[in-house]
PDB file of N, CA and C in Angstrom:
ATOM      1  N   UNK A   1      59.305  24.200  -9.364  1.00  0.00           N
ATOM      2  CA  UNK A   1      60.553  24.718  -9.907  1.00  0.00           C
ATOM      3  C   UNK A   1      61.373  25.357  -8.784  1.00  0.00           C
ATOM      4  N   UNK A   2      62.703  25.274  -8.400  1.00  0.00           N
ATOM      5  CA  UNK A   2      63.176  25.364  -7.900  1.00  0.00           C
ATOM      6  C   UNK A   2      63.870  26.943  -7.549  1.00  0.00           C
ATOM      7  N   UNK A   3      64.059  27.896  -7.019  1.00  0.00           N
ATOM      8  CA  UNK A   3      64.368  29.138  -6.693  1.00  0.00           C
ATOM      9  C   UNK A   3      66.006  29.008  -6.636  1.00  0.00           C
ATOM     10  N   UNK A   4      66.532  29.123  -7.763  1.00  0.00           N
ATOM     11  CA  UNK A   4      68.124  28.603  -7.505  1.00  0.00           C
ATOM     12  C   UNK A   4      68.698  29.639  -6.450  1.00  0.00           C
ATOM     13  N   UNK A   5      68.531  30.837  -6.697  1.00  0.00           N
ATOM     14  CA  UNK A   5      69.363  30.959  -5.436  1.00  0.00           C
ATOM     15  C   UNK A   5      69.194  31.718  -3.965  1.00  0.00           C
ATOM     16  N   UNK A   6      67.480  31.521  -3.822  1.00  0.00           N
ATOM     17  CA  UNK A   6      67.129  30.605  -2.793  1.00  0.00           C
ATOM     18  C   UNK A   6      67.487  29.272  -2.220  1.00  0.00           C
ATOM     19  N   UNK A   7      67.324  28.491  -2.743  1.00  0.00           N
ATOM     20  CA  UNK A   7      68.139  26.710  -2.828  1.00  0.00           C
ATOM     21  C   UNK A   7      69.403  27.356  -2.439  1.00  0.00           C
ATOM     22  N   UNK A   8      70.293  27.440  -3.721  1.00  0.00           N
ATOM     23  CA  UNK A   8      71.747  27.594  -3.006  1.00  0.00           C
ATOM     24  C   UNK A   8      71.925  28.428  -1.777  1.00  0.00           C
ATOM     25  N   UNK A   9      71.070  29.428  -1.350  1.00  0.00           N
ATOM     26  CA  UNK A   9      71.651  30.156   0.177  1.00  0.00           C
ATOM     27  C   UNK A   9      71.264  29.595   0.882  1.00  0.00           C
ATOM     28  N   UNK A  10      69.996  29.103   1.043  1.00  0.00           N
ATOM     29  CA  UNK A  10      69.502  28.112   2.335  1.00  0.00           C
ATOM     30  C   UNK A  10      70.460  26.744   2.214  1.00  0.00           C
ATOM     31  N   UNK A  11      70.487  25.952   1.086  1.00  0.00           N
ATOM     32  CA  UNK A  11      71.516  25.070   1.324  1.00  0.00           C
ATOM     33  C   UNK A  11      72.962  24.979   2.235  1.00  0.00           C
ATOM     34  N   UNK A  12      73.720  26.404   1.586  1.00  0.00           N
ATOM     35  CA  UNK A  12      74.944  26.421   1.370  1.00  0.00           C
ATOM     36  C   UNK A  12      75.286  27.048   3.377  1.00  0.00           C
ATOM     37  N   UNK A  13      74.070  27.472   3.369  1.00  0.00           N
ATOM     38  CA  UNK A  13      74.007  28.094   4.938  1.00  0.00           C
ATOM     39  C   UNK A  13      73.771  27.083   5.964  1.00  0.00           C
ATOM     40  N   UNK A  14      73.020  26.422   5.547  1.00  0.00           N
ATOM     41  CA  UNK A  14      72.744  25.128   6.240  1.00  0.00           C
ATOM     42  C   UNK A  14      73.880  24.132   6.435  1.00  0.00           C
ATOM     43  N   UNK A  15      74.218  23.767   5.468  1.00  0.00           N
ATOM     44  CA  UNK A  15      75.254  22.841   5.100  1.00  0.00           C
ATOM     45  C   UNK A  15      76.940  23.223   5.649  1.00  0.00           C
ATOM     46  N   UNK A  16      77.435  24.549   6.207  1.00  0.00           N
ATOM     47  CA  UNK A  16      78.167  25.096   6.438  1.00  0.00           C
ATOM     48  C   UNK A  16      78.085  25.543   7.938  1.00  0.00           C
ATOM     49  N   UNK A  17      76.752  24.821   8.157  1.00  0.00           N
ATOM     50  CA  UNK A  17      76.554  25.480  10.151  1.00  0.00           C
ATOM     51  C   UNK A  17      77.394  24.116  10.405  1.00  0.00           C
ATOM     52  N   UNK A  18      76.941  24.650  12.234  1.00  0.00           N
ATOM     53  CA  UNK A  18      77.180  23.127  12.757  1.00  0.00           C
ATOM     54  C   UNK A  18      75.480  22.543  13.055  1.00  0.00           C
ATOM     55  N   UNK A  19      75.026  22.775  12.213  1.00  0.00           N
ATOM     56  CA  UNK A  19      73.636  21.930  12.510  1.00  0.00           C
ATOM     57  C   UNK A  19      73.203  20.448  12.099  1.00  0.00           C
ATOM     58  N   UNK A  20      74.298  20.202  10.673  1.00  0.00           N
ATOM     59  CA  UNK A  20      74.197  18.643  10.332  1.00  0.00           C
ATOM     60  C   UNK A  20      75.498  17.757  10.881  1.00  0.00           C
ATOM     61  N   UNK A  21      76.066  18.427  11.767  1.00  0.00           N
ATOM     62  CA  UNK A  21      76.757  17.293  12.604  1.00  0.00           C
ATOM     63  C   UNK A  21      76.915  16.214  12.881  1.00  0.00           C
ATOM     64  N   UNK A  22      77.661  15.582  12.380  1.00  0.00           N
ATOM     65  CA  UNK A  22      77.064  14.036  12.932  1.00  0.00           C
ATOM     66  C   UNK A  22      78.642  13.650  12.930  1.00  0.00           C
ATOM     67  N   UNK A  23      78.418  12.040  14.412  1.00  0.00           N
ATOM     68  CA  UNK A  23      79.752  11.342  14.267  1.00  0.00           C
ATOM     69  C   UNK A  23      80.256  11.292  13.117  1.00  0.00           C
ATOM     70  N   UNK A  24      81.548  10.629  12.883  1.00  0.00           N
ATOM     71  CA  UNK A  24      82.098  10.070  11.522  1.00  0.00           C
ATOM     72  C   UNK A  24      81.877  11.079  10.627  1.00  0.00           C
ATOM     73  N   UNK A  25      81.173  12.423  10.484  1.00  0.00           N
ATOM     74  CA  UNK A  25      80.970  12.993   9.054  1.00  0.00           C
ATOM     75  C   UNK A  25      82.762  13.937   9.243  1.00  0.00           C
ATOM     76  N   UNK A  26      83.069  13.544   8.251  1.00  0.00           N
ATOM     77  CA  UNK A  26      84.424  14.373   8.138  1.00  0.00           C
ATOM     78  C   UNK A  26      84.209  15.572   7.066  1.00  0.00           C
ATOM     79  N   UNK A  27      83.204  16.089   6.162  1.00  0.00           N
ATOM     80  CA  UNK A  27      82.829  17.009   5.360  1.00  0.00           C
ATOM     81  C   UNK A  27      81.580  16.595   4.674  1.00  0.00           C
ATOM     82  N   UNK A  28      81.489  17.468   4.124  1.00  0.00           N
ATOM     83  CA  UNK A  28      79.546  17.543   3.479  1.00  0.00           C
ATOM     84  C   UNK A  28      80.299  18.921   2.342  1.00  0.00           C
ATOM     85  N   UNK A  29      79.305  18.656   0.979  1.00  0.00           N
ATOM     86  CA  UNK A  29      80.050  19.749  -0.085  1.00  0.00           C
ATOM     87  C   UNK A  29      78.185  19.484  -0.793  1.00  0.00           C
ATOM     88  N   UNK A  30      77.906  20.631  -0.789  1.00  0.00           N
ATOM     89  CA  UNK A  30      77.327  20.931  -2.074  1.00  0.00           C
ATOM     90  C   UNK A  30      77.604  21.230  -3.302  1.00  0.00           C
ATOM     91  N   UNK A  31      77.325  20.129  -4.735  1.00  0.00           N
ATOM     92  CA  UNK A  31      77.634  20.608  -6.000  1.00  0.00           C
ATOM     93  C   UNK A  31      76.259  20.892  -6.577  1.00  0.00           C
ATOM     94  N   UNK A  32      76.622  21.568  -7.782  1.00  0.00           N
ATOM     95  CA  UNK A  32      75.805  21.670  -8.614  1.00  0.00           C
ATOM     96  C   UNK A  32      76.620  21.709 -10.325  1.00  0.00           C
ATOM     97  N   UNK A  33      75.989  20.468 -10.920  1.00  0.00           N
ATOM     98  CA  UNK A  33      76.207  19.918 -11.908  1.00  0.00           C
ATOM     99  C   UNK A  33      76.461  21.024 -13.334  1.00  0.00           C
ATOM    100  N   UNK A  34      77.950  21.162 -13.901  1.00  0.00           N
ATOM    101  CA  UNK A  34      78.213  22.651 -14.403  1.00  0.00           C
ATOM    102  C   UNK A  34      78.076  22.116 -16.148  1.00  0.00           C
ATOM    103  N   UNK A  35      77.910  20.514 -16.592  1.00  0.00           N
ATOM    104  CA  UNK A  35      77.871  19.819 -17.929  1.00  0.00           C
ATOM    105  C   UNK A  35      77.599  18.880 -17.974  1.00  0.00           C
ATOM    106  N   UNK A  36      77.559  17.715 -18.555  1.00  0.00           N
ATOM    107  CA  UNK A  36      76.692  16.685 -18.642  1.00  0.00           C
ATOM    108  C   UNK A  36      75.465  16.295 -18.172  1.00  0.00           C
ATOM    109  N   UNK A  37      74.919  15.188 -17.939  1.00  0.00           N
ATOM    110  CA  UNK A  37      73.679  14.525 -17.791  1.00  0.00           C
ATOM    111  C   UNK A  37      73.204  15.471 -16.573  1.00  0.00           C
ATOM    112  N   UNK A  38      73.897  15.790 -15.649  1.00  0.00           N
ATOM    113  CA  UNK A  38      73.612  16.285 -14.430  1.00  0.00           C
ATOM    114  C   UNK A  38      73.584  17.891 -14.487  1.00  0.00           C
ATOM    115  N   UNK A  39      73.640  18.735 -15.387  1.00  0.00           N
ATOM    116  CA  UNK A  39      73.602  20.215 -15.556  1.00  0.00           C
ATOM    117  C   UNK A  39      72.674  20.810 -15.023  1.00  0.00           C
ATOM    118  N   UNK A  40      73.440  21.702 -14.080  1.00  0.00           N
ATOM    119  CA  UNK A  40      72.427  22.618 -13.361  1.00  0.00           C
ATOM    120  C   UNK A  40      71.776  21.407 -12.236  1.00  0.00           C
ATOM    121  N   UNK A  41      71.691  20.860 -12.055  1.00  0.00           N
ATOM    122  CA  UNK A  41      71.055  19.616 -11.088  1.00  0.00           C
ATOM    123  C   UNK A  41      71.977  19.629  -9.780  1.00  0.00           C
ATOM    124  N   UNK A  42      71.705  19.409  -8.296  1.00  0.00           N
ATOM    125  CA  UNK A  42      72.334  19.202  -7.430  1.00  0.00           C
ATOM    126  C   UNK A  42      72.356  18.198  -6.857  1.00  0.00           C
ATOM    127  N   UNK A  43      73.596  17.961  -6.273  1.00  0.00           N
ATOM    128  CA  UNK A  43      73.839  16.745  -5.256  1.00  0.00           C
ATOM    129  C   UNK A  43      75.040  17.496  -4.023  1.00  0.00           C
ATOM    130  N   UNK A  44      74.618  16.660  -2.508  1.00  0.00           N
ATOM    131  CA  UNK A  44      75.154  16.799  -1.479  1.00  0.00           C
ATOM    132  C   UNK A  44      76.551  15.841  -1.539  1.00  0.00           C
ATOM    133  N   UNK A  45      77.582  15.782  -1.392  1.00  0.00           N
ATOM    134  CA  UNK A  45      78.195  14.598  -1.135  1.00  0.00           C
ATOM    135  C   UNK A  45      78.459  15.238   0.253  1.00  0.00           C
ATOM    136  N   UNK A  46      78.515  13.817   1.158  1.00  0.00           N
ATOM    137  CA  UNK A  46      78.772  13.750   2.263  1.00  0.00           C
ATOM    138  C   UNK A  46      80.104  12.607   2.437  1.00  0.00           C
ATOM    139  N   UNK A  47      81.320  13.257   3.402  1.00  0.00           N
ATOM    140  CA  UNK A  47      82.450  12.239   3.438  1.00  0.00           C
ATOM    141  C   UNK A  47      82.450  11.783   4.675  1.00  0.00           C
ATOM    142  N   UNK A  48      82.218  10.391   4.643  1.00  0.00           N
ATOM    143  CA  UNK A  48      82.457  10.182   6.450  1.00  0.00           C
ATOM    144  C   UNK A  48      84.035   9.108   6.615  1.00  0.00           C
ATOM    145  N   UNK A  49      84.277   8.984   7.895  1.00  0.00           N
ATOM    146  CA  UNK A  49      85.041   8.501   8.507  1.00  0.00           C
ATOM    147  C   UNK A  49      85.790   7.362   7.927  1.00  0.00           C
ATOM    148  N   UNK A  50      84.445   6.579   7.730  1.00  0.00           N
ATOM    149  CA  UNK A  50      84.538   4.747   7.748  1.00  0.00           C
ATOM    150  C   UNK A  50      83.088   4.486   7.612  1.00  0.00           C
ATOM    151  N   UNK A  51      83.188   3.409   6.860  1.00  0.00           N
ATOM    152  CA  UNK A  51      81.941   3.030   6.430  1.00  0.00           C
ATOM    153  C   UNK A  51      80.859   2.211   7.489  1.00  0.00           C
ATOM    154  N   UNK A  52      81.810   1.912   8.865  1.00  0.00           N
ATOM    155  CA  UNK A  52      80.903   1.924  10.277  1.00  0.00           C
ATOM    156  C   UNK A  52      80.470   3.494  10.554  1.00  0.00           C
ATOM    157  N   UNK A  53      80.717   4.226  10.056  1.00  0.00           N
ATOM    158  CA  UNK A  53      80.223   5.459  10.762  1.00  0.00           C
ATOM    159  C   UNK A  53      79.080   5.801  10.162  1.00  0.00           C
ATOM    160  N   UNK A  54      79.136   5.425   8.738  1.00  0.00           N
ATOM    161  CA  UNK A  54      77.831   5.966   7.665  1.00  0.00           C
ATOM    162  C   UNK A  54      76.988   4.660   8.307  1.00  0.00           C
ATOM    163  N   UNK A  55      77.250   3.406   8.179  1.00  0.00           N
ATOM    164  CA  UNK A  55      76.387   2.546   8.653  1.00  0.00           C
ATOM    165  C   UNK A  55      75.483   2.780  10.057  1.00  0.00           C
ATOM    166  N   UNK A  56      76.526   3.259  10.951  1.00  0.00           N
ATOM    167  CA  UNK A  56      76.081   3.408  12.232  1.00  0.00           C
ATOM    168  C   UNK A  56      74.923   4.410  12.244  1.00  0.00           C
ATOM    169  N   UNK A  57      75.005   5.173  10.790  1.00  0.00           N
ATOM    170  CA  UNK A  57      73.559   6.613  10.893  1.00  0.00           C
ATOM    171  C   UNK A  57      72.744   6.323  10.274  1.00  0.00           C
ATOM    172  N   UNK A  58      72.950   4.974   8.985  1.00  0.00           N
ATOM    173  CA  UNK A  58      72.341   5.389   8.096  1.00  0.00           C
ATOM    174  C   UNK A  58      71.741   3.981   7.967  1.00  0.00           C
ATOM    175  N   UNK A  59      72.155   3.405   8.430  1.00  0.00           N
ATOM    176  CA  UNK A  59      71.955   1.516   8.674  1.00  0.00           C
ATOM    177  C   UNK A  59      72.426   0.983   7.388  1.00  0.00           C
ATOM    178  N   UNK A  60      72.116  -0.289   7.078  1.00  0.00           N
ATOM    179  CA  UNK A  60      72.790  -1.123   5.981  1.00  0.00           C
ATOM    180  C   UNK A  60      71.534  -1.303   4.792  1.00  0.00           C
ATOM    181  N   UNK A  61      71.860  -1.518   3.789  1.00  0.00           N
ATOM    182  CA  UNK A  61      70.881  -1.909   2.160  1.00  0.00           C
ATOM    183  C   UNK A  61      70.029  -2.666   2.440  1.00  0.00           C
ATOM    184  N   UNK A  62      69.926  -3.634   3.511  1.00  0.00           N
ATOM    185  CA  UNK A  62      68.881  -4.883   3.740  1.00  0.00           C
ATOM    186  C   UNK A  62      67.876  -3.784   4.940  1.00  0.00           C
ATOM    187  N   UNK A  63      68.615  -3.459   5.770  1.00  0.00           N
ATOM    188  CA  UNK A  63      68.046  -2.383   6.936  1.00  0.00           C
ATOM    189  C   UNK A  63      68.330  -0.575   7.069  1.00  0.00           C
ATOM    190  N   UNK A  64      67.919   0.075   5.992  1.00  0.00           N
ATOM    191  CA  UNK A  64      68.218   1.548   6.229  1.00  0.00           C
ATOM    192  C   UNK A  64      67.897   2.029   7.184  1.00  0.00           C
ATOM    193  N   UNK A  65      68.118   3.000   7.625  1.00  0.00           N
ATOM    194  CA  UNK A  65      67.754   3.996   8.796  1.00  0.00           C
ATOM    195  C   UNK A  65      67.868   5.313   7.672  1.00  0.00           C
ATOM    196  N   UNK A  66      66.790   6.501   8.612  1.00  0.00           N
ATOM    197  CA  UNK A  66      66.670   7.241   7.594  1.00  0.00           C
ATOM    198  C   UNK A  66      67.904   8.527   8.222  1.00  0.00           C
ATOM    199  N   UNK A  67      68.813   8.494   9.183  1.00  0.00           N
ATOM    200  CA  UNK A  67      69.889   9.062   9.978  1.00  0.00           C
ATOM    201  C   UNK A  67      69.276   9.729  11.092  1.00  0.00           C
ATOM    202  N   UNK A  68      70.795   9.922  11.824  1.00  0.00           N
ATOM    203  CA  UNK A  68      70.098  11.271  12.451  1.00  0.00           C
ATOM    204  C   UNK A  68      69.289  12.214  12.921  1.00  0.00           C
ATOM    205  N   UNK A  69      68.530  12.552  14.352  1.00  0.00           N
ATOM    206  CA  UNK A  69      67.675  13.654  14.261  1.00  0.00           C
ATOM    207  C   UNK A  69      67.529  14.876  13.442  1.00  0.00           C
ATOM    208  N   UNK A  70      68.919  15.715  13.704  1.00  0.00           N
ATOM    209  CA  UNK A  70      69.612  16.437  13.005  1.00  0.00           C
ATOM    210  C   UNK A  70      69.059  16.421  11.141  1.00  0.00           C
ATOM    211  N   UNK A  71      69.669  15.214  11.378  1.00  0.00           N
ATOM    212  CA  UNK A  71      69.466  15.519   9.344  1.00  0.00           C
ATOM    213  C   UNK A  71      67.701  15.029   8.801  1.00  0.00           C
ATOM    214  N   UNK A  72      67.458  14.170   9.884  1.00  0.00           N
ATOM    215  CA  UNK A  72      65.972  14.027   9.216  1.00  0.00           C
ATOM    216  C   UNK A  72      65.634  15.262   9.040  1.00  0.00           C
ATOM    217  N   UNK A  73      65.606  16.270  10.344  1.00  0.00           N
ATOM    218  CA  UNK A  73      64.921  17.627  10.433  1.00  0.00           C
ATOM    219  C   UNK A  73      65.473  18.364   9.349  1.00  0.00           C
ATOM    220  N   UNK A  74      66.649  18.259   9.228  1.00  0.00           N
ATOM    221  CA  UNK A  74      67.238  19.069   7.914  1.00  0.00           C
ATOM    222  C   UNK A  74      66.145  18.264   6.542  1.00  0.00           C
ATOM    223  N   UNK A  75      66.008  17.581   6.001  1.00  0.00           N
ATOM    224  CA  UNK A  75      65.476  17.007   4.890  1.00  0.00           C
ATOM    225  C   UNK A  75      64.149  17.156   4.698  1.00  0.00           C
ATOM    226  N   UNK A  76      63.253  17.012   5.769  1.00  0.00           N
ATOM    227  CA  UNK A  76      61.950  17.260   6.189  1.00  0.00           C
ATOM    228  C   UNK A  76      61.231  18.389   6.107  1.00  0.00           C
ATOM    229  N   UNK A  77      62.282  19.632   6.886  1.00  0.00           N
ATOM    230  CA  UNK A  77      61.806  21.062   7.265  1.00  0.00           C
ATOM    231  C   UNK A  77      62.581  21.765   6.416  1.00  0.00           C
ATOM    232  N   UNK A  78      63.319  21.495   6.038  1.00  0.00           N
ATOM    233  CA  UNK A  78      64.521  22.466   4.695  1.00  0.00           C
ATOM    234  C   UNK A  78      64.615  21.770   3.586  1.00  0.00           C
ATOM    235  N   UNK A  79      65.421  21.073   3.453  1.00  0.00           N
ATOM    236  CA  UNK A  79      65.365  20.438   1.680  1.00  0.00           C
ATOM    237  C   UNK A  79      63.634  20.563   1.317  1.00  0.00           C
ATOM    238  N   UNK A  80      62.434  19.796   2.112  1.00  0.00           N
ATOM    239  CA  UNK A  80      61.765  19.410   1.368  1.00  0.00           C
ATOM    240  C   UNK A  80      60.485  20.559   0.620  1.00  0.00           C
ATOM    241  N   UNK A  81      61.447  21.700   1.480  1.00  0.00           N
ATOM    242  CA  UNK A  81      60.473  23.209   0.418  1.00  0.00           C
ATOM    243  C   UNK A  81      61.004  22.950  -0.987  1.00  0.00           C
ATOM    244  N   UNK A  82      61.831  21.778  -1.229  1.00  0.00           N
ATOM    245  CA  UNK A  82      62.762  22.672  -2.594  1.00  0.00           C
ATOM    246  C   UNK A  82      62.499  21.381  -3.436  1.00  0.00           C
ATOM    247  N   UNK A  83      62.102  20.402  -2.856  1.00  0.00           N
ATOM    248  CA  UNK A  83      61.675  19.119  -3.699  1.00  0.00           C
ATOM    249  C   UNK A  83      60.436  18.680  -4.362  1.00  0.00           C
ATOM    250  N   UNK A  84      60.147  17.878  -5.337  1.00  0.00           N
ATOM    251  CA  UNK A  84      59.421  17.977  -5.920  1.00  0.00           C
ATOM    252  C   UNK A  84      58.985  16.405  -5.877  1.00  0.00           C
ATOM    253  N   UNK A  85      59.393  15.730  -4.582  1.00  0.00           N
ATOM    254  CA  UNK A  85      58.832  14.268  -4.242  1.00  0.00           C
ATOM    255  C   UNK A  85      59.793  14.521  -2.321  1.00  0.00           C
ATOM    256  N   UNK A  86      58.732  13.632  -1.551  1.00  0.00           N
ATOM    257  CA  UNK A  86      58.993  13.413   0.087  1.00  0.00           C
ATOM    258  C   UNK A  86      60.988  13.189  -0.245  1.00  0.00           C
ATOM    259  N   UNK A  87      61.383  14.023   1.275  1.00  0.00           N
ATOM    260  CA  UNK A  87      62.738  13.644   1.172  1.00  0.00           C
ATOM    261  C   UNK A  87      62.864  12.229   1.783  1.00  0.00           C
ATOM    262  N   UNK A  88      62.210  11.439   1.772  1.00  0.00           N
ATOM    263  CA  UNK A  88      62.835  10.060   2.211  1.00  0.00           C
ATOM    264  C   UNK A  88      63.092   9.125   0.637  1.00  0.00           C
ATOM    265  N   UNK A  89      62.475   9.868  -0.145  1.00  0.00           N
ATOM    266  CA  UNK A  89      62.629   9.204  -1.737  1.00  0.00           C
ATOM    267  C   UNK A  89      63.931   9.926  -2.614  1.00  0.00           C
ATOM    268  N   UNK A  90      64.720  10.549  -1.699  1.00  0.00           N
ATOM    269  CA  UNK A  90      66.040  11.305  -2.463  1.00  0.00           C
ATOM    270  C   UNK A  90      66.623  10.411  -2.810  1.00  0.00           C
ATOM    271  N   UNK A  91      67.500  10.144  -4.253  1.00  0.00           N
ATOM    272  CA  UNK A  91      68.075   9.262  -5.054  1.00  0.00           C
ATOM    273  C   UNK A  91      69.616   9.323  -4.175  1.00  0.00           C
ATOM    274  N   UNK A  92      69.876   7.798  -3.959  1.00  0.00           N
ATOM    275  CA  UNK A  92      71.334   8.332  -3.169  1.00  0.00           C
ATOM    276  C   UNK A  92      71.970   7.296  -3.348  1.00  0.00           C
ATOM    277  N   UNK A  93      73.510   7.319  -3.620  1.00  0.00           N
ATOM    278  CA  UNK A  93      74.530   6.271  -3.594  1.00  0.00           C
ATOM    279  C   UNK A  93      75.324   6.493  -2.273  1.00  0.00           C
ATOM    280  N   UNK A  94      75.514   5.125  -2.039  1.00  0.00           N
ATOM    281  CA  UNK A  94      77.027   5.055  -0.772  1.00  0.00           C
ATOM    282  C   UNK A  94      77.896   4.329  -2.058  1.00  0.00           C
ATOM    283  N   UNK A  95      79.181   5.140  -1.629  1.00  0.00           N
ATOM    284  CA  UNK A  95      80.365   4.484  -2.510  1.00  0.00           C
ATOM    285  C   UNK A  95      81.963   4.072  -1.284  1.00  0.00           C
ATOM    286  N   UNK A  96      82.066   3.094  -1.374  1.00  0.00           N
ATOM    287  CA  UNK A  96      83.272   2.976  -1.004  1.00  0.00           C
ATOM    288  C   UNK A  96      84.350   3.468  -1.729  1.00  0.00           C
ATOM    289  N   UNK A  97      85.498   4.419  -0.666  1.00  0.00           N
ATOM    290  CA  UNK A  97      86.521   4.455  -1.566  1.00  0.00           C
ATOM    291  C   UNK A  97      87.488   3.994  -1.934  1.00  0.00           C
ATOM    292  N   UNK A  98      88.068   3.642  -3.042  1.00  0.00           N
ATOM    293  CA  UNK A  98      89.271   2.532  -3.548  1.00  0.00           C
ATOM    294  C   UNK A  98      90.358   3.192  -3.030  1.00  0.00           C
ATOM    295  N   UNK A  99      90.536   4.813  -3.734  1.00  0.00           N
ATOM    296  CA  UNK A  99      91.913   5.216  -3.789  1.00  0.00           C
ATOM    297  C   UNK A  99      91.700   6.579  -3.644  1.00  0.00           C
ATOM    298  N   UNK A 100      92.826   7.392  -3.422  1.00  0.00           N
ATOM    299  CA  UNK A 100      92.861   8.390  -3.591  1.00  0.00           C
ATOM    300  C   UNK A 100      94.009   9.384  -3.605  1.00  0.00           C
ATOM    301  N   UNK A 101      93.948  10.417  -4.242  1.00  0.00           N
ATOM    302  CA  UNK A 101      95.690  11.410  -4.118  1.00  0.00           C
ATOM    303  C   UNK A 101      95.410  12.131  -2.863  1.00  0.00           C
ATOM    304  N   UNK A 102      94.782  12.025  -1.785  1.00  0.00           N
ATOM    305  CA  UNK A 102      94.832  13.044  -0.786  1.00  0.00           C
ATOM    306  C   UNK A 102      95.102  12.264  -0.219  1.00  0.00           C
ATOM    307  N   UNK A 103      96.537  12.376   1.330  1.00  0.00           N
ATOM    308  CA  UNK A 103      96.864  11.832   2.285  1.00  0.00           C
ATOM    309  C   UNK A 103      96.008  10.771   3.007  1.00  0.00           C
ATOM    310  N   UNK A 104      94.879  11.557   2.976  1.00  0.00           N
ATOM    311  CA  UNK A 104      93.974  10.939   4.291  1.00  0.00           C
ATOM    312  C   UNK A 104      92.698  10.430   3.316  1.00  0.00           C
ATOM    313  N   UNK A 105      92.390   9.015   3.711  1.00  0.00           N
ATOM    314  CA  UNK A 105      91.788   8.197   2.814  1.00  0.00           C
ATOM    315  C   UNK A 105      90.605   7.913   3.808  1.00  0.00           C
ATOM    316  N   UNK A 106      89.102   8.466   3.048  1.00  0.00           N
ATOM    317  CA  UNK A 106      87.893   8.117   3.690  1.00  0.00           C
ATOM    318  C   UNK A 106      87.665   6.597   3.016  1.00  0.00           C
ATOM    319  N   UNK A 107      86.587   5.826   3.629  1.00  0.00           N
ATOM    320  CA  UNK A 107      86.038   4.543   3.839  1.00  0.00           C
ATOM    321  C   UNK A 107      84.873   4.867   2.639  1.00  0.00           C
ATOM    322  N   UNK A 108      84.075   6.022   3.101  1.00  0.00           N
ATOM    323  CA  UNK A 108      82.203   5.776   2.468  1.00  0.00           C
ATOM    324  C   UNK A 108      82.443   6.929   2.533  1.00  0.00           C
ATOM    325  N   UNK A 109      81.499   7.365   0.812  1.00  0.00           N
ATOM    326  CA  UNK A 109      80.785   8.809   0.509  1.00  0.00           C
ATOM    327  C   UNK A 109      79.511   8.311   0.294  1.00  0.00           C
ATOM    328  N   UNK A 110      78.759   9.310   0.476  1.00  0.00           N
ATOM    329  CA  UNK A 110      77.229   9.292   0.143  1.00  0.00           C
ATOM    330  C   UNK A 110      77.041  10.564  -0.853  1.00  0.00           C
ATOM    331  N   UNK A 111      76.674  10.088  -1.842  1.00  0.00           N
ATOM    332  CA  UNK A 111      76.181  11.397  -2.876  1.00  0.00           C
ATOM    333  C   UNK A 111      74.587  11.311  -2.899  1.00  0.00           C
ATOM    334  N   UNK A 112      74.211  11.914  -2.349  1.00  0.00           N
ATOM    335  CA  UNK A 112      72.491  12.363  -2.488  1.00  0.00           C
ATOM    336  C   UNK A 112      72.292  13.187  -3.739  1.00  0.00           C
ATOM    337  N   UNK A 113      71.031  13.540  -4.421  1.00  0.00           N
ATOM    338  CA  UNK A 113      70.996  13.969  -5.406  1.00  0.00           C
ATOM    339  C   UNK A 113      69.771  14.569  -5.068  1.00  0.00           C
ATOM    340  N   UNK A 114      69.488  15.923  -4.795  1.00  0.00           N
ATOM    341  CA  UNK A 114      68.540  16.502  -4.207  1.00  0.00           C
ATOM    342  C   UNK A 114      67.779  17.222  -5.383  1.00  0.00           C
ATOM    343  N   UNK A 115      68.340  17.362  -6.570  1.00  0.00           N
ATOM    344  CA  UNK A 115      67.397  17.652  -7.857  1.00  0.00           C
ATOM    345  C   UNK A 115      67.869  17.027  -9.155  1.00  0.00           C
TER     346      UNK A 115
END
């Protein structure tokens, strides 16, 4: 069971350094799910560049890579006090984006779903 806000300070501290750095990442947001299916449940979304940039960390659907030094160590040594299965089994979508009302239009989000 999860220490919510334990979880949220180590997350939100983590997630707000410069320790998950990476090319192409243009923001990283922690939610936590406030109604539906997902209540109380968290997910990372991560916004990158272009969908060569997420590829370039994360490799492609036929060939993953699991990213980054940086973020393995983040998932490994931090998320995985708070999980309740190995962080290489975190449930995760890449989404391309169609559209959007903000000026500046990202390529690829990744929503991880860390509970």
């Amino acid at each position: 069971m999860i220490q919510t806000a334990e979880f949220e300070s180590v997350l939100k501290n983590t997630l707000l350094s410069n320790e998950l750095d990476m090319p192409g990442l243009e923001s990283r947001h922690l939610l936590k799910g406030h109604k539906g299916e997902r209540k109380n449940k968290y997910s990372v979304l991560w916004i990158f560049k272009s969908q060569e940039a997420l590829q370039e960390l994360f490799g492609i659907e036929e060939k993953p890579k699991r990213g980054p030094v940086n973020f393995v160590n983040f998932e490994d040594n931090i998320l995985s006090k708070f999980l309740d299965r190995s962080a290489d089994k975190i449930v995760f979508t890449d989404y391309w984006e169609l559209g959007s009302t903000k000026s500046h239009h990202h390529d690829s989000v990744q929503d991880r779903k860390v509970t």
